[in-house]
N, C-alpha and C. Protein backbone atom coordinates (compact mmCIF):
# COMPACT_ATOMS: atom_id res chain seq x y z
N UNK A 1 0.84 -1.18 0.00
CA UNK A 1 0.00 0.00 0.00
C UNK A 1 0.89 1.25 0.00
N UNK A 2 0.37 2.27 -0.71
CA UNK A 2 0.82 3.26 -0.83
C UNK A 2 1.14 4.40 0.25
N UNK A 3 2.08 4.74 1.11
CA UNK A 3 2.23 5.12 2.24
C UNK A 3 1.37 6.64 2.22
N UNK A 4 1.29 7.16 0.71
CA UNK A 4 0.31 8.54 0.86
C UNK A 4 -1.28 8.14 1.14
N UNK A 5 -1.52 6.64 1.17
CA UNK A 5 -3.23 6.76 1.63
C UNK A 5 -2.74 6.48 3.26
N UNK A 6 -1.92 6.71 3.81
CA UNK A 6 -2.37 7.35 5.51
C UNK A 6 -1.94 8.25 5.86
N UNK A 7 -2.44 9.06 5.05
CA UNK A 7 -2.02 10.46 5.96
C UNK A 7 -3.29 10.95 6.31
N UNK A 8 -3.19 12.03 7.05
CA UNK A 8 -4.85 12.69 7.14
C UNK A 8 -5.70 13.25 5.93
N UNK A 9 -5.01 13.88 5.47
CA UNK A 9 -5.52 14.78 4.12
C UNK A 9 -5.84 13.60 3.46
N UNK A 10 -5.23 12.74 3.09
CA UNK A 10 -5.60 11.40 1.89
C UNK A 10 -7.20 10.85 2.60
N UNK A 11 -7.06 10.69 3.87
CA UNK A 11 -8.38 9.50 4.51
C UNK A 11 -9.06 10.67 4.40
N UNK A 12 -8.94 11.64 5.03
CA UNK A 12 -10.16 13.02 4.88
C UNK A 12 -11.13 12.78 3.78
N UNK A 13 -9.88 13.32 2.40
CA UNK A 13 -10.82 13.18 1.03
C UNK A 13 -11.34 11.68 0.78
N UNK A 14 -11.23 10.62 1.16
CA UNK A 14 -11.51 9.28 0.79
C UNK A 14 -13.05 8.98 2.01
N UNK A 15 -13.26 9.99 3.18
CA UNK A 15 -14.16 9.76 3.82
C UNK A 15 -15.45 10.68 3.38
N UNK A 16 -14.90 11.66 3.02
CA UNK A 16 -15.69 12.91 2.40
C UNK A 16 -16.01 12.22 0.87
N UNK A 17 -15.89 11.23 0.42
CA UNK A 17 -16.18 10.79 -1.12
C UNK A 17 -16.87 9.62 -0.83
N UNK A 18 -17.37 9.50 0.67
CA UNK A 18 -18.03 8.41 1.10
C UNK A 18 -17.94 7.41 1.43
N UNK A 19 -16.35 7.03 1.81
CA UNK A 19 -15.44 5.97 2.43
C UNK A 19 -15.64 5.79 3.54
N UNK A 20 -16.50 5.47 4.19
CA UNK A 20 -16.56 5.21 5.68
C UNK A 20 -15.37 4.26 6.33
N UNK A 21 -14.95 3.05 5.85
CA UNK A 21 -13.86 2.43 6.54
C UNK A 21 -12.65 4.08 6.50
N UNK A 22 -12.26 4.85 5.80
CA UNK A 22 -11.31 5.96 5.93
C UNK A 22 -11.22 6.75 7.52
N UNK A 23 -12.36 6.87 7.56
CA UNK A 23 -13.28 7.69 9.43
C UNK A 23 -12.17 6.47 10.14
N UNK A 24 -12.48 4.96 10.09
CA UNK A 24 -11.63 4.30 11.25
C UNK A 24 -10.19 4.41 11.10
N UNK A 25 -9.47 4.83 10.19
CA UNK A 25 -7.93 4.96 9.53
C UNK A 25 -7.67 6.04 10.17
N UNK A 26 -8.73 7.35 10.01
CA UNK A 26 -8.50 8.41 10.39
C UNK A 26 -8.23 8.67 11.87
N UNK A 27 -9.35 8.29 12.74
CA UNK A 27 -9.41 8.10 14.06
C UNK A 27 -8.38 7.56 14.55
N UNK A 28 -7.96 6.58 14.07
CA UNK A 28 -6.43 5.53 14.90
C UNK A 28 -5.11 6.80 14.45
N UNK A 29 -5.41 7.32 13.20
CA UNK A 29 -4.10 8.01 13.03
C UNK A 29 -4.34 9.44 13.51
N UNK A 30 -5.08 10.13 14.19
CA UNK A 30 -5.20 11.42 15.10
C UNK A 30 -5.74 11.04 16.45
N UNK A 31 -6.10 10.19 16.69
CA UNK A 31 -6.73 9.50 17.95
C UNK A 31 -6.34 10.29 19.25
N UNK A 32 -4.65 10.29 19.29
CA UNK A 32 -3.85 10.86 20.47
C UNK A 32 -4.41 12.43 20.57
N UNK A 33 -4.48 13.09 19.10
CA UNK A 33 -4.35 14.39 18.92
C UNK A 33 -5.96 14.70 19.40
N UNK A 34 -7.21 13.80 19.23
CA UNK A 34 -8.47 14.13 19.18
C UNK A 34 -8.77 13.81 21.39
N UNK A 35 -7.76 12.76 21.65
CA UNK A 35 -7.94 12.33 23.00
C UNK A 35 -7.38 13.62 23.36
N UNK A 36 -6.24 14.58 23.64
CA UNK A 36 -5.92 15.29 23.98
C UNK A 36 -6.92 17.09 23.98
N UNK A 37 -7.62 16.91 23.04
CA UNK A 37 -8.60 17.91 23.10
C UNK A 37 -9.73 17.74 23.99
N UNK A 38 -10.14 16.49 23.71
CA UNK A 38 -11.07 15.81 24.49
C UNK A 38 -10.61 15.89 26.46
N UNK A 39 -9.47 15.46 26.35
CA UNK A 39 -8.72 15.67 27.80
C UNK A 39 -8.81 17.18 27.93
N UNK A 40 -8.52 18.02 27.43
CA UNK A 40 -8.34 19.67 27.92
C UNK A 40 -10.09 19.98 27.82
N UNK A 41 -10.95 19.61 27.40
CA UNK A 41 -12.25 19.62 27.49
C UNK A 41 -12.87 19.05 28.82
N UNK A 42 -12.48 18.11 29.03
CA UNK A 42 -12.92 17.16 30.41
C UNK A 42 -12.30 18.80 31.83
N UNK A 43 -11.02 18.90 31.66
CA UNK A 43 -10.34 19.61 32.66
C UNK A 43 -11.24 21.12 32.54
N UNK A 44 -11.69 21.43 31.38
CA UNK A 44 -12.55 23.09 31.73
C UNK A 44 -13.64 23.01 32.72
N UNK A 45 -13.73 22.13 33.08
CA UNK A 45 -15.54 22.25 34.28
C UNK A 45 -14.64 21.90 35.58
N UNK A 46 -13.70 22.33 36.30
CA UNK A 46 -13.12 22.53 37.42
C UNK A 46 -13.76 21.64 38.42
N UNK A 47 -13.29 20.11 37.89
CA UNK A 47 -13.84 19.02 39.29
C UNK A 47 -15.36 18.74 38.99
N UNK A 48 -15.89 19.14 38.45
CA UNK A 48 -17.20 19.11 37.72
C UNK A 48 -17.42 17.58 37.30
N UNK A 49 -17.91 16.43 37.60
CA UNK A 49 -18.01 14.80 37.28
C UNK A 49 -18.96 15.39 36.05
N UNK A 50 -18.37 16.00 34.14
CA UNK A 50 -19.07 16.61 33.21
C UNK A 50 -18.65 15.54 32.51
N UNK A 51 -17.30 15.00 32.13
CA UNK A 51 -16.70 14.17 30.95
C UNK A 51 -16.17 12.91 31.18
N UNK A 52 -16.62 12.02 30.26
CA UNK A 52 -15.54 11.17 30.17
C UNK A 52 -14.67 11.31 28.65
N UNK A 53 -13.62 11.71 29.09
CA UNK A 53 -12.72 11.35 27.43
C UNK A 53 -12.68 10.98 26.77
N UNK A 54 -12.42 9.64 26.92
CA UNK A 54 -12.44 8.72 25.70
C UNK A 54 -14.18 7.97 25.33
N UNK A 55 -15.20 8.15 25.83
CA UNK A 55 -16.56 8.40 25.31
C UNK A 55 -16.98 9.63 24.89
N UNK A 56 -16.45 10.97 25.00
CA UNK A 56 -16.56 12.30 24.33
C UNK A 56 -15.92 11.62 22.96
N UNK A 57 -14.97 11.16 22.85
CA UNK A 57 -14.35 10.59 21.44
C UNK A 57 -14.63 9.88 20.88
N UNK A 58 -15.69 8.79 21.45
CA UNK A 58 -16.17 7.75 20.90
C UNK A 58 -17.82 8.18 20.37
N UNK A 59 -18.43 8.33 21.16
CA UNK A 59 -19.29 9.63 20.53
C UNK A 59 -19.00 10.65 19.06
N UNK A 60 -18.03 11.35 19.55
CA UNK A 60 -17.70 12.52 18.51
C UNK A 60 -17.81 11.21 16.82
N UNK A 61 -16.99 10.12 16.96
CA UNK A 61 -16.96 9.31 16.05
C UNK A 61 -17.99 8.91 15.62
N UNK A 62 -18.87 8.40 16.34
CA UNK A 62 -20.11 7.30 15.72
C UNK A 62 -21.21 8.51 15.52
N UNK A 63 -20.95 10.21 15.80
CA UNK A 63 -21.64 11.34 15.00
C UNK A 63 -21.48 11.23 13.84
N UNK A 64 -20.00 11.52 13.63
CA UNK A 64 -19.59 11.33 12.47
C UNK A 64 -19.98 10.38 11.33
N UNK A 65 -19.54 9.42 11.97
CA UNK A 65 -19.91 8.46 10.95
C UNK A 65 -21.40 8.34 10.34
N UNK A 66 -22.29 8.30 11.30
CA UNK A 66 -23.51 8.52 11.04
C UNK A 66 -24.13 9.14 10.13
N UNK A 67 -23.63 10.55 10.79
CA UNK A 67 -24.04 12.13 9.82
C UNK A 67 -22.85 12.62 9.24
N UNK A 68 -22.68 11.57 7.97
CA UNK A 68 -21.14 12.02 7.47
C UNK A 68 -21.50 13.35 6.82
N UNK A 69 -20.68 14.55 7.00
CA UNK A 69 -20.35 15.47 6.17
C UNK A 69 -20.10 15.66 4.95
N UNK A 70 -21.13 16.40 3.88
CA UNK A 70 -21.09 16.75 2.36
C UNK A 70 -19.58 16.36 2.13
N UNK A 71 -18.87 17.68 2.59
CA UNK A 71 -17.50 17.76 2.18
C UNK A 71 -16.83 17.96 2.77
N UNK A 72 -15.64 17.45 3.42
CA UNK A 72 -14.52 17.80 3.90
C UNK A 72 -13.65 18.14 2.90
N UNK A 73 -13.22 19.53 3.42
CA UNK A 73 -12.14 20.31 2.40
C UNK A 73 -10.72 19.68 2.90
N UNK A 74 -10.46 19.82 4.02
CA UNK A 74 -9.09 19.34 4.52
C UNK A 74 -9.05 19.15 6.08
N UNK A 75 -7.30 19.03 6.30
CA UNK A 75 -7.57 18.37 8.20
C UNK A 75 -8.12 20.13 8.43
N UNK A 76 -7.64 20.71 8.51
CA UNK A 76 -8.26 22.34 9.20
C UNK A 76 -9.93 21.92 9.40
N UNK A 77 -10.31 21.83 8.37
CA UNK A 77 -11.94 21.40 7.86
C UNK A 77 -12.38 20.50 9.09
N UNK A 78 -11.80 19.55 8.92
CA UNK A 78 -12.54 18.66 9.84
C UNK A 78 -12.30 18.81 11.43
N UNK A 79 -10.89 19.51 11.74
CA UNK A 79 -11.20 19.90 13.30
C UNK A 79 -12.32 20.59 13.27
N UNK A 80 -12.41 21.13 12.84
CA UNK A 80 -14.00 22.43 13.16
C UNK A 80 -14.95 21.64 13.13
N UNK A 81 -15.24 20.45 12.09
CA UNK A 81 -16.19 20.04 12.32
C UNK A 81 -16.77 18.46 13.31
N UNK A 82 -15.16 18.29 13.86
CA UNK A 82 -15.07 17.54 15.21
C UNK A 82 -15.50 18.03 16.46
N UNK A 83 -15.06 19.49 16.33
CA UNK A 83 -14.94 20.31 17.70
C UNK A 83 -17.17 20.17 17.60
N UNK A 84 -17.37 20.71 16.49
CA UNK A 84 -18.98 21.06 16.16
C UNK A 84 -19.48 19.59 16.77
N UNK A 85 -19.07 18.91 16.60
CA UNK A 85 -19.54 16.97 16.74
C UNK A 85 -19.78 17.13 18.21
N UNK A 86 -18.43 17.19 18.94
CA UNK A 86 -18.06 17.72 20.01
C UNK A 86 -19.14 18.30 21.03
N UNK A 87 -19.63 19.48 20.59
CA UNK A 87 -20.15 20.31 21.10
C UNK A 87 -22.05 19.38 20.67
N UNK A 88 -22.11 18.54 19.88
CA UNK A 88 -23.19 18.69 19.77
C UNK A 88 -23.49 17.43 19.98
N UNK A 89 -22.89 16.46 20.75
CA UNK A 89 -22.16 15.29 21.69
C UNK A 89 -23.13 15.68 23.24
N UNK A 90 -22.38 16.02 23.54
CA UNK A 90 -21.91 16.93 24.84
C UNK A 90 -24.03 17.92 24.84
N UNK A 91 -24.35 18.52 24.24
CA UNK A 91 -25.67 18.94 24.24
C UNK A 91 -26.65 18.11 24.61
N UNK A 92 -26.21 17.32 23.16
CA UNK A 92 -27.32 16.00 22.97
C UNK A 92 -27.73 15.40 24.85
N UNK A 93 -26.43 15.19 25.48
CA UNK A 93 -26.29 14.16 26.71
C UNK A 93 -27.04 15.38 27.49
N UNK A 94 -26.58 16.16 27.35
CA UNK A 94 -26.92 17.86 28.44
C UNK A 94 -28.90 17.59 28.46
N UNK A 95 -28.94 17.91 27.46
CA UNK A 95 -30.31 17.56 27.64
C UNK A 95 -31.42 16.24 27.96
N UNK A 96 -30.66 15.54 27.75
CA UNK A 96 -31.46 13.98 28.36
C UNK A 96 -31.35 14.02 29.77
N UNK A 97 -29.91 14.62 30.11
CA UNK A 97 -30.04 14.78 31.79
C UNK A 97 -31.05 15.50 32.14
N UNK A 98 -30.95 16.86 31.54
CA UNK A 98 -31.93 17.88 32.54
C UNK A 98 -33.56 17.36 32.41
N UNK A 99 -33.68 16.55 30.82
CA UNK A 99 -35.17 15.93 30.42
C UNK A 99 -35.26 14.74 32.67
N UNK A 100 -34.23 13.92 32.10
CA UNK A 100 -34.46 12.89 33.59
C UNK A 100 -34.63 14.04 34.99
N UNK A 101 -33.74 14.86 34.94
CA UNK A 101 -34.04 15.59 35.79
C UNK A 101 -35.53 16.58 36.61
N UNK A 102 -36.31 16.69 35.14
CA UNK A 102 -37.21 17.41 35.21
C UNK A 102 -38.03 15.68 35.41
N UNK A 103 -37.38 14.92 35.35
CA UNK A 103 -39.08 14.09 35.51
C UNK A 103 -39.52 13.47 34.30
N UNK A 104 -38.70 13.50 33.51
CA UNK A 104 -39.02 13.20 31.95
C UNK A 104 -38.11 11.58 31.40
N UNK A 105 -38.38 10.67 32.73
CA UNK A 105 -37.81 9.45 32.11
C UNK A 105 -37.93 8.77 30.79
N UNK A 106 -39.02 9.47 30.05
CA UNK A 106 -39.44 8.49 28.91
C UNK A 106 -37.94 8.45 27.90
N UNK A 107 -36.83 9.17 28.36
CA UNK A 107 -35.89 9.18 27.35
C UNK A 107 -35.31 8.33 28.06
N UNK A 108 -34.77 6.38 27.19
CA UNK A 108 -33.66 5.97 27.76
C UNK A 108 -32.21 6.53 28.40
N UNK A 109 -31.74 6.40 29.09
CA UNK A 109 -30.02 6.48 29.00
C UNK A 109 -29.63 5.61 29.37
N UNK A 110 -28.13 5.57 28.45
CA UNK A 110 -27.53 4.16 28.48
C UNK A 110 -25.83 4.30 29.49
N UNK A 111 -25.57 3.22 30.03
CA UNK A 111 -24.29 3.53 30.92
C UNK A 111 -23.29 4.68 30.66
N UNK A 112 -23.07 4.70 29.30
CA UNK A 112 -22.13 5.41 28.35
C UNK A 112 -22.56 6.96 28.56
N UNK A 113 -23.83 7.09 28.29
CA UNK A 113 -24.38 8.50 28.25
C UNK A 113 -24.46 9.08 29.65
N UNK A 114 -24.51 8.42 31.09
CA UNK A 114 -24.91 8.37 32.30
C UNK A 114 -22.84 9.24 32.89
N UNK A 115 -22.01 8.17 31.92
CA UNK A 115 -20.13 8.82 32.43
C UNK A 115 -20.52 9.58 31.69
N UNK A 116 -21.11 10.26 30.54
CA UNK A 116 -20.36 11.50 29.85
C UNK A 116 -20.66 12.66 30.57
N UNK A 117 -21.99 13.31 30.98
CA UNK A 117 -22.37 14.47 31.64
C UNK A 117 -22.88 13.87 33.01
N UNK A 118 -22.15 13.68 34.29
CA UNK A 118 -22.89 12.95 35.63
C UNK A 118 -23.09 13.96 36.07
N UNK A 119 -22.89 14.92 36.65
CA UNK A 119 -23.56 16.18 37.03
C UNK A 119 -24.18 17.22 36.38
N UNK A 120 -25.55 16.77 37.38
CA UNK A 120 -26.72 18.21 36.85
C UNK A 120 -26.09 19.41 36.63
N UNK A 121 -25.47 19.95 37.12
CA UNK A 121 -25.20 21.42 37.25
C UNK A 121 -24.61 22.16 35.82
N UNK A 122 -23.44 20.41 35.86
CA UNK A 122 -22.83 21.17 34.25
C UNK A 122 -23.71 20.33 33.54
N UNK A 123 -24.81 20.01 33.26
CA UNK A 123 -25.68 19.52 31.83
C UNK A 123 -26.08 20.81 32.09
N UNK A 124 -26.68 21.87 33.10
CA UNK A 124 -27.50 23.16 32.89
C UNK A 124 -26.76 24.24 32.12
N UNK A 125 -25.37 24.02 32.61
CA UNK A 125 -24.85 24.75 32.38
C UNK A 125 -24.42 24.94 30.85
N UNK A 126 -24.03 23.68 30.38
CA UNK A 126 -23.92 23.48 29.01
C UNK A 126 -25.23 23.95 28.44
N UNK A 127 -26.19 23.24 28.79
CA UNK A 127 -26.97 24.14 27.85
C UNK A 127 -27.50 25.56 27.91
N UNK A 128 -27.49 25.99 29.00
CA UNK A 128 -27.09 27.45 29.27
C UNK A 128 -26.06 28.30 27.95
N UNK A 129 -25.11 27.82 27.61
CA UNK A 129 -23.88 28.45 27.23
C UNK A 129 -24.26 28.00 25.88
N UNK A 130 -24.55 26.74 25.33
CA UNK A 130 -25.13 26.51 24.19
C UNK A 130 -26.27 27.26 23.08
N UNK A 131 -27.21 27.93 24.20
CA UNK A 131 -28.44 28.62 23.90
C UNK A 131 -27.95 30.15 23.54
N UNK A 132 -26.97 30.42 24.25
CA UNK A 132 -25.90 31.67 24.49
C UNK A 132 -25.42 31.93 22.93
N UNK A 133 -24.75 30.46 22.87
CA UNK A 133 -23.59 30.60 21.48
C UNK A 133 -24.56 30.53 20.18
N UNK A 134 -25.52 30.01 20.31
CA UNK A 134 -26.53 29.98 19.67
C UNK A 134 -26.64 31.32 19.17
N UNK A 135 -27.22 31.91 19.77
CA UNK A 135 -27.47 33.84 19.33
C UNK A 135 -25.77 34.70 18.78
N UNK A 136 -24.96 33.75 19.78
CA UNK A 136 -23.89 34.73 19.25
C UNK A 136 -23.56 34.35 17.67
N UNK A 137 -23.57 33.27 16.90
CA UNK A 137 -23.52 32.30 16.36
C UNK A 137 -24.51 33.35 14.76
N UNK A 138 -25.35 33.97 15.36
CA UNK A 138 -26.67 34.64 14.42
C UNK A 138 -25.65 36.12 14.44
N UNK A 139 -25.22 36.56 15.67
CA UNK A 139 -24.23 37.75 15.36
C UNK A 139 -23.39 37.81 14.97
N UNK A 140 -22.55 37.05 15.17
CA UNK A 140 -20.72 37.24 14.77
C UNK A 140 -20.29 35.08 14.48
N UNK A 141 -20.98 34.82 13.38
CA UNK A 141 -20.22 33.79 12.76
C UNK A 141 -18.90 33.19 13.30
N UNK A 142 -17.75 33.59 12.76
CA UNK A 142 -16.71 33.87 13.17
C UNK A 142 -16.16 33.70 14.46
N UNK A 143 -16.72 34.46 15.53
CA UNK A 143 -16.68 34.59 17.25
C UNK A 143 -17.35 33.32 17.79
N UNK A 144 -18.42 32.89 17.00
CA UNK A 144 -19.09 31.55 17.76
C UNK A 144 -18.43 30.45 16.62
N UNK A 145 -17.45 30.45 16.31
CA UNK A 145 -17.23 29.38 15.35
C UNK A 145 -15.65 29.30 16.78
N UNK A 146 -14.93 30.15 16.65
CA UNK A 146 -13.76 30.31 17.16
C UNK A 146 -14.35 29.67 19.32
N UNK A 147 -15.29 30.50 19.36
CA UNK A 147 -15.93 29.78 21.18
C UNK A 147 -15.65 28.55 21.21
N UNK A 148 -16.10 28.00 19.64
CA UNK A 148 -16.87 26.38 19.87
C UNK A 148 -15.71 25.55 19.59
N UNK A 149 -14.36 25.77 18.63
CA UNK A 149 -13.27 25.09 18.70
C UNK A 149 -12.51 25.17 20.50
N UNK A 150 -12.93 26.64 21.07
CA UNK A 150 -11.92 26.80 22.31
C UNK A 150 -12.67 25.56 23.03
N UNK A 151 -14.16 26.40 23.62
CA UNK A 151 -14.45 25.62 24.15
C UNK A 151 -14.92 24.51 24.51
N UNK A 152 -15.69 23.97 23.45
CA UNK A 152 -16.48 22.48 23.00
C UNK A 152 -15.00 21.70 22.80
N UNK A 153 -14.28 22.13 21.81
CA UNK A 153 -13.25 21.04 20.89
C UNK A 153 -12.21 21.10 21.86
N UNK A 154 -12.12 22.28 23.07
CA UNK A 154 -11.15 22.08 23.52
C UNK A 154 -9.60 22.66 23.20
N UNK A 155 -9.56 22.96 22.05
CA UNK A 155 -8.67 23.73 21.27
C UNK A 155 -7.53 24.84 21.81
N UNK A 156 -6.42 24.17 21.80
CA UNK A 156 -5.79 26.01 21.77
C UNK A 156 -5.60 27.21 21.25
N UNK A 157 -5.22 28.29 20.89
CA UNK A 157 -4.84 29.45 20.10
C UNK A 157 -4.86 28.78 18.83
N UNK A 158 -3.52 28.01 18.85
CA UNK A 158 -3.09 27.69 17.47
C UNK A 158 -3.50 26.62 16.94
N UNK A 159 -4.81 25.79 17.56
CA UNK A 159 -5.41 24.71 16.82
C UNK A 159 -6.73 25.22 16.28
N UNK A 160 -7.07 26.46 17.10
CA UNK A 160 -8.22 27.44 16.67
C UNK A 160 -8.03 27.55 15.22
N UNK A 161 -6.73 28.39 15.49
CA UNK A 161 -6.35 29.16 14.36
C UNK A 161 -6.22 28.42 12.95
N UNK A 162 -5.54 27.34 13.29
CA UNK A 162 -5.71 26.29 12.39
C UNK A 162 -6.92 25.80 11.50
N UNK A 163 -7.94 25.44 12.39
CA UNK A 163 -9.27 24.87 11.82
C UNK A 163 -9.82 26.18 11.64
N UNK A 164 -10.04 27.14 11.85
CA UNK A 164 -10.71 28.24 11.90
C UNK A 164 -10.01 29.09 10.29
N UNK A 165 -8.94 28.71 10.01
CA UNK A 165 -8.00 29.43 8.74
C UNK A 165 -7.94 30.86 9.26
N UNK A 166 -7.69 31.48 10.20
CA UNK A 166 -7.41 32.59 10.52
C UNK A 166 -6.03 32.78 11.65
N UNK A 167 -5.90 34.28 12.06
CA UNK A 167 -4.62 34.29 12.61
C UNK A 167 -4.46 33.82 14.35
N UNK A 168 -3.62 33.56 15.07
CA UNK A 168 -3.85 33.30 16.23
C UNK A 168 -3.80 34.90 16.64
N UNK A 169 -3.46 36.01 16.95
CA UNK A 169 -3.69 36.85 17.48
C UNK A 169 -5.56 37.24 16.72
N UNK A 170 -6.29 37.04 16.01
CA UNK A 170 -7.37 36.91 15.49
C UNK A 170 -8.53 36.50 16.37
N UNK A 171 -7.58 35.04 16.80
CA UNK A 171 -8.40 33.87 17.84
C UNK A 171 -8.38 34.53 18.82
N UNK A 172 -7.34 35.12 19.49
CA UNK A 172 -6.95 35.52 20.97
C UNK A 172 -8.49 36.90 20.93
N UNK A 173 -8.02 37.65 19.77
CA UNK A 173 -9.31 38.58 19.77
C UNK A 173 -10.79 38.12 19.82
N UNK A 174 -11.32 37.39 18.47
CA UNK A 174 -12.37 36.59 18.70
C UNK A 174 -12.82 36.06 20.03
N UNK A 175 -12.05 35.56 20.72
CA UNK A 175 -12.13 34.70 22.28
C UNK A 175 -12.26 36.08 23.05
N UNK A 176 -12.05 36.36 22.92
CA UNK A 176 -12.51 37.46 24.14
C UNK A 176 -13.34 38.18 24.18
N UNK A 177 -13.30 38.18 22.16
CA UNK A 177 -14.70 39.19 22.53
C UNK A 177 -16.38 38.16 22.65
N UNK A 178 -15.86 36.83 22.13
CA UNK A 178 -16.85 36.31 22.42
C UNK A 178 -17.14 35.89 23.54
N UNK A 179 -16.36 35.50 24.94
CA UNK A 179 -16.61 35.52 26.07
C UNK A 179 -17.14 36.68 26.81
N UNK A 180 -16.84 38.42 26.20
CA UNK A 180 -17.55 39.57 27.27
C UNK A 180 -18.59 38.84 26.31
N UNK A 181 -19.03 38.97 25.16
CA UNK A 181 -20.57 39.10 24.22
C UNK A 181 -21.28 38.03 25.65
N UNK A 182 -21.10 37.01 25.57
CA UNK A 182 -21.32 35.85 26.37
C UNK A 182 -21.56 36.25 27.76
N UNK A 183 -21.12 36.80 28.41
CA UNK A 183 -20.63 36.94 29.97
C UNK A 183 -21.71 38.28 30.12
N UNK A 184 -21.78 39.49 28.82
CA UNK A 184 -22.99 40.52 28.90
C UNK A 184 -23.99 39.70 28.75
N UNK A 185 -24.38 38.80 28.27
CA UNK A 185 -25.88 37.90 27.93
C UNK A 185 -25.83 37.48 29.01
N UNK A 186 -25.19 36.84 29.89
CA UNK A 186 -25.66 36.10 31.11
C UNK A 186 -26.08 36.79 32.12
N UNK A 187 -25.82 38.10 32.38
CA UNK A 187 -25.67 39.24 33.51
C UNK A 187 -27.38 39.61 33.43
């Protein structure tokens, strides 16, 4: 085999052309890089029982696969639309909790879904901040695209900057201004 079908960019375009075995090539060969976002994601809710890691990743995957994406342009492309998986992972669970919470058992949950968000406080909270990015998302594109790599995907400056195709002093701006936008909505 040709050592250029494992790289990322090669499985990308071969999953985006409707290769689903490519998604499992892909995953084993960024796995570390996708666990490590996933890990700096788990650590933002300060002691918070919100994540498990490696089911935030296993999740993010079987989104994917599922609801494969039109097109992936490239790796930049698809962090953004991991971090988006990510974030819409992480919701999905947010709300089945607060549904059980309110009294609304008719929605199964399964062991898996029970480690990803175990505390009420951060399922409220997530969706709190979700409903938030939501509106910011209708204002400034851009600012809620850049939130959702920091904070959903977990992302740093320069992995922002990366998936986002813009500058890291850009990101550093974006992030801040989307946290006051954010932080004035909550007040």
């Amino acid at each position: 085999m040709n050592p250029e079908t494992h790289t990322p960019t090669r499985l990308i375009q071969e999953f985006s052309a409707g290769d689903s075995t490519a998604l499992n090539q892909l995953f084993e060969l960024i796995y570390e890089e996708l666990h490590s976002v996933a890990r700096r994601q788990r650590n933002r809710w300060n002691g918070m029982n919100t994540l498990n890691t490696v089911a935030l990743i296993h999740e993010t995957y079987l989104k994917l696969w599922k609801h494969q994406p039109d097109q992936i342009e490239n790796r930049r492309h698809f962090l953004a639309i991991a971090s988006k998986a990510m974030r819409q992972v992480l919701i999905n669970y947010a709300e089945k909790k607060a549904a059980q919470k309110r009294g609304g058992n008719a929605v199964p949950v399964s062991a898996s879904e029970i480690e990803l968000i175990a505390d009420d406080q951060a399922a409220i909270e997530l969706l709190e901040i979700n409903e938030i990015l939501n509106q910011l998302e209708r204002e400034n594109e851009r600012q809620a695209k850049v939130f959702e790599c920091r904070f959903f995907g977990g992302m740093t400056v320069e992995e922002t900057a990366f998936a986002v195709d813009i500058s890291p002093a850009t990101v550093k701006r974006d992030w801040q201004a989307a946290c006051n936008w954010i932080y004035n909505e909550t007040m």
